[in-house]
PDB file of N, CA and C in Angstrom:
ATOM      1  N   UNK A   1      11.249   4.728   5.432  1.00  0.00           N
ATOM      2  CA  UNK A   1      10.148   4.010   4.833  1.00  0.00           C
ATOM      3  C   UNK A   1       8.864   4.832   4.995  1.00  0.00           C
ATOM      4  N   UNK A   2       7.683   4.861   4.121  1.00  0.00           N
ATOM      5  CA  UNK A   2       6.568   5.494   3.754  1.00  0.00           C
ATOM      6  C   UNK A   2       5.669   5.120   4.794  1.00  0.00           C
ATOM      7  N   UNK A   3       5.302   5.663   5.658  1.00  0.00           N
ATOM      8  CA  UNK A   3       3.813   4.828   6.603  1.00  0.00           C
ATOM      9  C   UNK A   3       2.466   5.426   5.601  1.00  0.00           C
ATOM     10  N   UNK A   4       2.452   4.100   5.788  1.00  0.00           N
ATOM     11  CA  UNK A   4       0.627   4.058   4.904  1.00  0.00           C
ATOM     12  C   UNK A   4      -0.219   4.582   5.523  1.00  0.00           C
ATOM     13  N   UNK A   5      -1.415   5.550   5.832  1.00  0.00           N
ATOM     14  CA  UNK A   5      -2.263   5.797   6.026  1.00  0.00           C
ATOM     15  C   UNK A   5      -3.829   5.157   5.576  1.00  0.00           C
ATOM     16  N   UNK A   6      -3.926   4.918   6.834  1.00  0.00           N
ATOM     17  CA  UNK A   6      -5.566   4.532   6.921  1.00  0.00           C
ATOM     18  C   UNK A   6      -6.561   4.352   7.989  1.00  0.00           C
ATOM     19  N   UNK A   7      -7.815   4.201   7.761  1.00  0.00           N
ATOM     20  CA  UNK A   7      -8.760   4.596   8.844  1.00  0.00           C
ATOM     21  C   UNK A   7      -9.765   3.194   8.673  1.00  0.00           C
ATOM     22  N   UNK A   8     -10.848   3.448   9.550  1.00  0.00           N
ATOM     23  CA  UNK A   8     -12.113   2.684   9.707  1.00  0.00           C
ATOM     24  C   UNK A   8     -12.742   3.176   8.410  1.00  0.00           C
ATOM     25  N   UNK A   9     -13.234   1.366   8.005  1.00  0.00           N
ATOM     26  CA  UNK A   9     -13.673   2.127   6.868  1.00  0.00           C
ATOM     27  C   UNK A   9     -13.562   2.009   5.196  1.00  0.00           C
ATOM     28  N   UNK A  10     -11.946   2.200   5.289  1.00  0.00           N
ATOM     29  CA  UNK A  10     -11.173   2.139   4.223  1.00  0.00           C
ATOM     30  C   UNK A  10     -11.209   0.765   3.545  1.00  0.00           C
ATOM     31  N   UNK A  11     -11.235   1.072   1.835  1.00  0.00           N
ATOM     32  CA  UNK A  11     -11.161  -0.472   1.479  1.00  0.00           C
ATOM     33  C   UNK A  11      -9.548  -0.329   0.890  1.00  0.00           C
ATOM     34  N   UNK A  12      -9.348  -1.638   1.173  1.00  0.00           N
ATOM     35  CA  UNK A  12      -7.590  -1.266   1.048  1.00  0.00           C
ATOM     36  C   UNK A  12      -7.375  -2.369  -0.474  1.00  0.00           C
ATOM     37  N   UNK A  13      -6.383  -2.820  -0.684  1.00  0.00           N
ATOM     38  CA  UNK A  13      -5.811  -4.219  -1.468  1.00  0.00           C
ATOM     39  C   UNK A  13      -4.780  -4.470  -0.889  1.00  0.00           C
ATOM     40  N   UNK A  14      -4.625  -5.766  -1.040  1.00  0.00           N
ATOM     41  CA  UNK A  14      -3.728  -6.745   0.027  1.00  0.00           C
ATOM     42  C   UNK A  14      -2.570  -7.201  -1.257  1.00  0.00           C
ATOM     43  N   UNK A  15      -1.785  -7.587  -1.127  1.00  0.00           N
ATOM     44  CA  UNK A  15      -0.697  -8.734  -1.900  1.00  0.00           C
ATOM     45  C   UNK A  15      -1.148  -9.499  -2.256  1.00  0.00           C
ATOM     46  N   UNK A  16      -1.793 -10.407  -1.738  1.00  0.00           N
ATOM     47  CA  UNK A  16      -2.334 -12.328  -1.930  1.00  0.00           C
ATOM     48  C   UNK A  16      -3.477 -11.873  -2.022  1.00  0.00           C
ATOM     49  N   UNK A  17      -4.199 -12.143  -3.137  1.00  0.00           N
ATOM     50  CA  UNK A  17      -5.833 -12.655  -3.023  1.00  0.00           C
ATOM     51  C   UNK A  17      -5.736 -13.395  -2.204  1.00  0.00           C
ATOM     52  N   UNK A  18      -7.170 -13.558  -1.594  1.00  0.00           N
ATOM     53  CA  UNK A  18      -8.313 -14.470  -0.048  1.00  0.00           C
ATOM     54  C   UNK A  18      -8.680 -15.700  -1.298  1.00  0.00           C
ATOM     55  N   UNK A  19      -9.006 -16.740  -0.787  1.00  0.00           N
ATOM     56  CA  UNK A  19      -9.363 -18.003  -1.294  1.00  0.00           C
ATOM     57  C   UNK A  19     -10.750 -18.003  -2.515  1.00  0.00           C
ATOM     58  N   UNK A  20     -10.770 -16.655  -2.234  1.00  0.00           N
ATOM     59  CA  UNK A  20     -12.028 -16.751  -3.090  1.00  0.00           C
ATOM     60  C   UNK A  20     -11.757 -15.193  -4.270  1.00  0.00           C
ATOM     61  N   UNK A  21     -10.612 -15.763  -4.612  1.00  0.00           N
ATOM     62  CA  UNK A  21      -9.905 -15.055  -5.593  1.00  0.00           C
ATOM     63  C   UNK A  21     -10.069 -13.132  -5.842  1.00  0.00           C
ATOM     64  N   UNK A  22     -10.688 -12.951  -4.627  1.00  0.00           N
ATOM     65  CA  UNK A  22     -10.341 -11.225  -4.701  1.00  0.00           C
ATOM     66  C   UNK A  22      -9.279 -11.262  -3.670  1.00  0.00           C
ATOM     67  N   UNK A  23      -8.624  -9.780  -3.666  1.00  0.00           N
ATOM     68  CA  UNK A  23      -8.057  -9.237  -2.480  1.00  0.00           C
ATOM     69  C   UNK A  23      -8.547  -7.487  -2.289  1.00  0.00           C
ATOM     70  N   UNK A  24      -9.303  -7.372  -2.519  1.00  0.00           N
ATOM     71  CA  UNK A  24      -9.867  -6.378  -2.225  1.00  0.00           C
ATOM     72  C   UNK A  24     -10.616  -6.774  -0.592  1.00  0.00           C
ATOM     73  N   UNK A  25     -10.485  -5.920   0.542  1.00  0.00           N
ATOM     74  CA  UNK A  25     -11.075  -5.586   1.712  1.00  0.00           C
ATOM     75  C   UNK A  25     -11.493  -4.209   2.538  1.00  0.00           C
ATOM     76  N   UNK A  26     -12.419  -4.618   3.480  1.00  0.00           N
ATOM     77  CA  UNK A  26     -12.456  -3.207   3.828  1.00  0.00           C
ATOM     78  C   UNK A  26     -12.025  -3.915   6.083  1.00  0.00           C
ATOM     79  N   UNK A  27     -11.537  -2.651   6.328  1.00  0.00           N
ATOM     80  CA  UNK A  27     -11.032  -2.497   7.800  1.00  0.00           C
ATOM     81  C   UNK A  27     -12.051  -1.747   8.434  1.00  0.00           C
ATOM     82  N   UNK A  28     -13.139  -3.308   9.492  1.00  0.00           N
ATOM     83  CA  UNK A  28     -14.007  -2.756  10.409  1.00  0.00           C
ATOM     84  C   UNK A  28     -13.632  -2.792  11.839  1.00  0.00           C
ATOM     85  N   UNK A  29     -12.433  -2.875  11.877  1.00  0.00           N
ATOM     86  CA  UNK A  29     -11.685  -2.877  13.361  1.00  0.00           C
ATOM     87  C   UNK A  29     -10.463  -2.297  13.363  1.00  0.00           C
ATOM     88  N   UNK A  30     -10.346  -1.315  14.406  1.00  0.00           N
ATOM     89  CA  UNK A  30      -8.651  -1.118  14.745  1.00  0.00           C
ATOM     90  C   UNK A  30      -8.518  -0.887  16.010  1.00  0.00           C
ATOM     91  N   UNK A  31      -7.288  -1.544  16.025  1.00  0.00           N
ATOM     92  CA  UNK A  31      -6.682  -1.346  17.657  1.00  0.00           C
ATOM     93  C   UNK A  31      -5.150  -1.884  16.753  1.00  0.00           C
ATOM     94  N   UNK A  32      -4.858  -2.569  18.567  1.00  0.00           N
ATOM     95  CA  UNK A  32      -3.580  -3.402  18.062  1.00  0.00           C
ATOM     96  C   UNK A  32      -3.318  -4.554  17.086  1.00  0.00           C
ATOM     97  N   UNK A  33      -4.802  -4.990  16.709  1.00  0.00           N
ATOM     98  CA  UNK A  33      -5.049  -5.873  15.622  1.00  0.00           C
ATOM     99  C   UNK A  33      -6.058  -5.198  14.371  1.00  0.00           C
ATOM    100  N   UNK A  34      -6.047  -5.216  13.246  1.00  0.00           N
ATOM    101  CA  UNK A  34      -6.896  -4.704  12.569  1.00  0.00           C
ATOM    102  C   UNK A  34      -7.859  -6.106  11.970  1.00  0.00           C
ATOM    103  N   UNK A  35      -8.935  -5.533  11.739  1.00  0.00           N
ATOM    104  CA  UNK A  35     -10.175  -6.565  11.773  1.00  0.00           C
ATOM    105  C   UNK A  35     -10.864  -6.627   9.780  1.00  0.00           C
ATOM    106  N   UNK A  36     -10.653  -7.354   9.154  1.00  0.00           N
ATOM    107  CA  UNK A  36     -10.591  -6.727   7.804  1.00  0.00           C
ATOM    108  C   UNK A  36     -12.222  -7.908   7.084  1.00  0.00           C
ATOM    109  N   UNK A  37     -13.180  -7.220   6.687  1.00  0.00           N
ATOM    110  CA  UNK A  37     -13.735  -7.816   6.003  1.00  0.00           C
ATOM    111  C   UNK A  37     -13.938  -7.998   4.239  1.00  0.00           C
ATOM    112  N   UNK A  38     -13.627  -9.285   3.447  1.00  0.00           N
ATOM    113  CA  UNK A  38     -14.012  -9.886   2.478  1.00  0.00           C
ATOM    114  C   UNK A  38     -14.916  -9.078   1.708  1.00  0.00           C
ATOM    115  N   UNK A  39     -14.844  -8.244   0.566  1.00  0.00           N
ATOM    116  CA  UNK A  39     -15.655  -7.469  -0.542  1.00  0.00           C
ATOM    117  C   UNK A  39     -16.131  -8.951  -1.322  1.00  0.00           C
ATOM    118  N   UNK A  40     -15.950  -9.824  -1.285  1.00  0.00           N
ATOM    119  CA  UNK A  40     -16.396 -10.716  -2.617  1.00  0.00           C
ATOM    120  C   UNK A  40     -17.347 -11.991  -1.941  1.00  0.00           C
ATOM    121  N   UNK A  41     -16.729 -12.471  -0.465  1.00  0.00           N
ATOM    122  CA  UNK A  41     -17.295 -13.299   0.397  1.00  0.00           C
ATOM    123  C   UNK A  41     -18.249 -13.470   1.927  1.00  0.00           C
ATOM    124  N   UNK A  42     -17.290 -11.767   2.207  1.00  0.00           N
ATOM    125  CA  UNK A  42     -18.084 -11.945   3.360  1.00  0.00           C
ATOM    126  C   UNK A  42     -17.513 -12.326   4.872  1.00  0.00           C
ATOM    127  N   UNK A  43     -16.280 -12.691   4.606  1.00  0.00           N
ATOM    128  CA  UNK A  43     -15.292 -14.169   5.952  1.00  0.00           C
ATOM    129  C   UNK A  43     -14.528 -12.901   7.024  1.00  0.00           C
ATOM    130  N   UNK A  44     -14.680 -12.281   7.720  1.00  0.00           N
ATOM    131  CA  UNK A  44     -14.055 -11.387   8.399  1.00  0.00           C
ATOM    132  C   UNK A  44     -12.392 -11.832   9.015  1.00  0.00           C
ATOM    133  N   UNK A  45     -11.381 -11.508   8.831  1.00  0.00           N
ATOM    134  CA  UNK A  45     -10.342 -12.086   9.536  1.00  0.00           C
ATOM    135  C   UNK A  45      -9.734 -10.545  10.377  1.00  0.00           C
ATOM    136  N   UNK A  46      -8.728 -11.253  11.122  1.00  0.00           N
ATOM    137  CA  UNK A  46      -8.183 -10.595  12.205  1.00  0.00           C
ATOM    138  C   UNK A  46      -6.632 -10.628  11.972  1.00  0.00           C
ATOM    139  N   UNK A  47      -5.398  -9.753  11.686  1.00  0.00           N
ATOM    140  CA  UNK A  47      -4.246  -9.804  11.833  1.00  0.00           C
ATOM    141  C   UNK A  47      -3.946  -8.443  13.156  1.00  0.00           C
ATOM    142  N   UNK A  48      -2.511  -9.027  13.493  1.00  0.00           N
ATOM    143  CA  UNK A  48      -2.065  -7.873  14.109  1.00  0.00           C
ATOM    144  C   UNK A  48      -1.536  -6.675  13.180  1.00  0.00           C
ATOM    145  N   UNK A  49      -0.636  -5.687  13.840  1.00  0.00           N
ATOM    146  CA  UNK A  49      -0.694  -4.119  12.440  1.00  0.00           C
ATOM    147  C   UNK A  49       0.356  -4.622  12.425  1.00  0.00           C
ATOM    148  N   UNK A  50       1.273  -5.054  12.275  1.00  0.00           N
ATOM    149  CA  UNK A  50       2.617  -5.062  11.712  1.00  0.00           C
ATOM    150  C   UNK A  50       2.570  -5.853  10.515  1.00  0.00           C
ATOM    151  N   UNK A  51       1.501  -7.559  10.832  1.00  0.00           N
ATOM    152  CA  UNK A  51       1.309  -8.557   9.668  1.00  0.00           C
ATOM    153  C   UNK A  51       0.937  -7.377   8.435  1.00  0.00           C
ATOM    154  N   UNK A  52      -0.490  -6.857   9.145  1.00  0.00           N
ATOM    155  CA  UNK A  52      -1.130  -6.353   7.745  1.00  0.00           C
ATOM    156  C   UNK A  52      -0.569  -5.213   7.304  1.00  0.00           C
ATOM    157  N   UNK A  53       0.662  -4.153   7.719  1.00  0.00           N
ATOM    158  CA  UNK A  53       1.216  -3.085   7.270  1.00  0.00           C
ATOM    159  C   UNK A  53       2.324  -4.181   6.271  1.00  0.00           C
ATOM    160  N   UNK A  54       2.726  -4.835   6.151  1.00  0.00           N
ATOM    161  CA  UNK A  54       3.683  -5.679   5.770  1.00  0.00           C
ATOM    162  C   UNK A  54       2.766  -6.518   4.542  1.00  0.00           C
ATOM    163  N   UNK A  55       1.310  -7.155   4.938  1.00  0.00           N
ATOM    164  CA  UNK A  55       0.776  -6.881   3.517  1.00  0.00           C
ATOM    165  C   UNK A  55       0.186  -6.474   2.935  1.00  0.00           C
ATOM    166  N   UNK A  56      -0.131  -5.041   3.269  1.00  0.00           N
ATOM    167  CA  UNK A  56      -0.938  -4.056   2.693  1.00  0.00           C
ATOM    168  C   UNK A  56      -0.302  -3.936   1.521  1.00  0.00           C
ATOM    169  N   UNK A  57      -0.962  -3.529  -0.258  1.00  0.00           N
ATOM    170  CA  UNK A  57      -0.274  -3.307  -1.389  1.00  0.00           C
ATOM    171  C   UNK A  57      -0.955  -1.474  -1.178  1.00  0.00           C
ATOM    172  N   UNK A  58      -2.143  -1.168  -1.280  1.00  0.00           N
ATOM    173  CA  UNK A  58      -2.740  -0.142  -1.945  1.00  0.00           C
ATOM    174  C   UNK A  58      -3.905   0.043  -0.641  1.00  0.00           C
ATOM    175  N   UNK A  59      -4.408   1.567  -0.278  1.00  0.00           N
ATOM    176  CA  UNK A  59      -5.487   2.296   0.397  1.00  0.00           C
ATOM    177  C   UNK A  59      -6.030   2.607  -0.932  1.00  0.00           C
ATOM    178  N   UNK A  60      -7.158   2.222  -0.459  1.00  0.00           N
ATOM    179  CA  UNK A  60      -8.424   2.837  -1.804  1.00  0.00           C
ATOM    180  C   UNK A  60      -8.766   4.540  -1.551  1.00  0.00           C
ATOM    181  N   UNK A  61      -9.484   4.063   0.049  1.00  0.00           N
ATOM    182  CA  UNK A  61      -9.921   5.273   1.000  1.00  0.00           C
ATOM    183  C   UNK A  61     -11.473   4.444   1.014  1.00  0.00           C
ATOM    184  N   UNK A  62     -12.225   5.473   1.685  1.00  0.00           N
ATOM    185  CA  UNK A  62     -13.867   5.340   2.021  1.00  0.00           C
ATOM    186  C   UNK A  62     -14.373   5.214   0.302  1.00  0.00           C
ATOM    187  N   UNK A  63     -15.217   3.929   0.400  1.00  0.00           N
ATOM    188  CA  UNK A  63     -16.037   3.711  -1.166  1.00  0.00           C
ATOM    189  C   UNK A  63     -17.090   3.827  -0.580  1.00  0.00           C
ATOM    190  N   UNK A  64     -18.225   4.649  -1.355  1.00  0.00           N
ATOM    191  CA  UNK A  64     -19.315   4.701  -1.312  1.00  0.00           C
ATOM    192  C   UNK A  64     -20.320   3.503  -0.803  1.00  0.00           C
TER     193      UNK A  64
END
C-alpha cells in the first residue's frame, strides 16, 4: 500500500465533507494525533493518524 505523504501545513481533502459542506482542510498539528483545521468554517478537530490516513482522499501540499 502507498503511504501518503504530508507535513504541517498541508491542505489536504478528506472523503466526507465537514457539516458545512466543504472537505477541504489544512493540518496544524502532528504527533500521534493530527490536529486539522476547517478552510470554509473555522471548527478545528482532532483524529488519531490511522483514523485520518484511512480518510485522507488527496494532499494538496502548502497553499499560499
Amino acid at each position: 500500500m502507498e503511504k501518503k505523504l504530508y507535513k504541517l501545513n498541508d491542505h489536504v481533502i478528506m472523503k466526507k465533507p465537514h457539516a458545512c459542506k466543504t472537505n477541504e482542510w489544512v493540518i496544524t498539528r502532528m504527533g500521534v494525533d493530527i490536529k486539522l483545521k476547517c478552510l470554509n468554517c473555522g471548527r478545528e478537530i482532532m483524529m488519531d493518524r490511522i483514523e485520518f490516513e484511512r480518510k485522507l482522499k488527496k494532499v494538496l501540499g502548502e497553499q499560499p
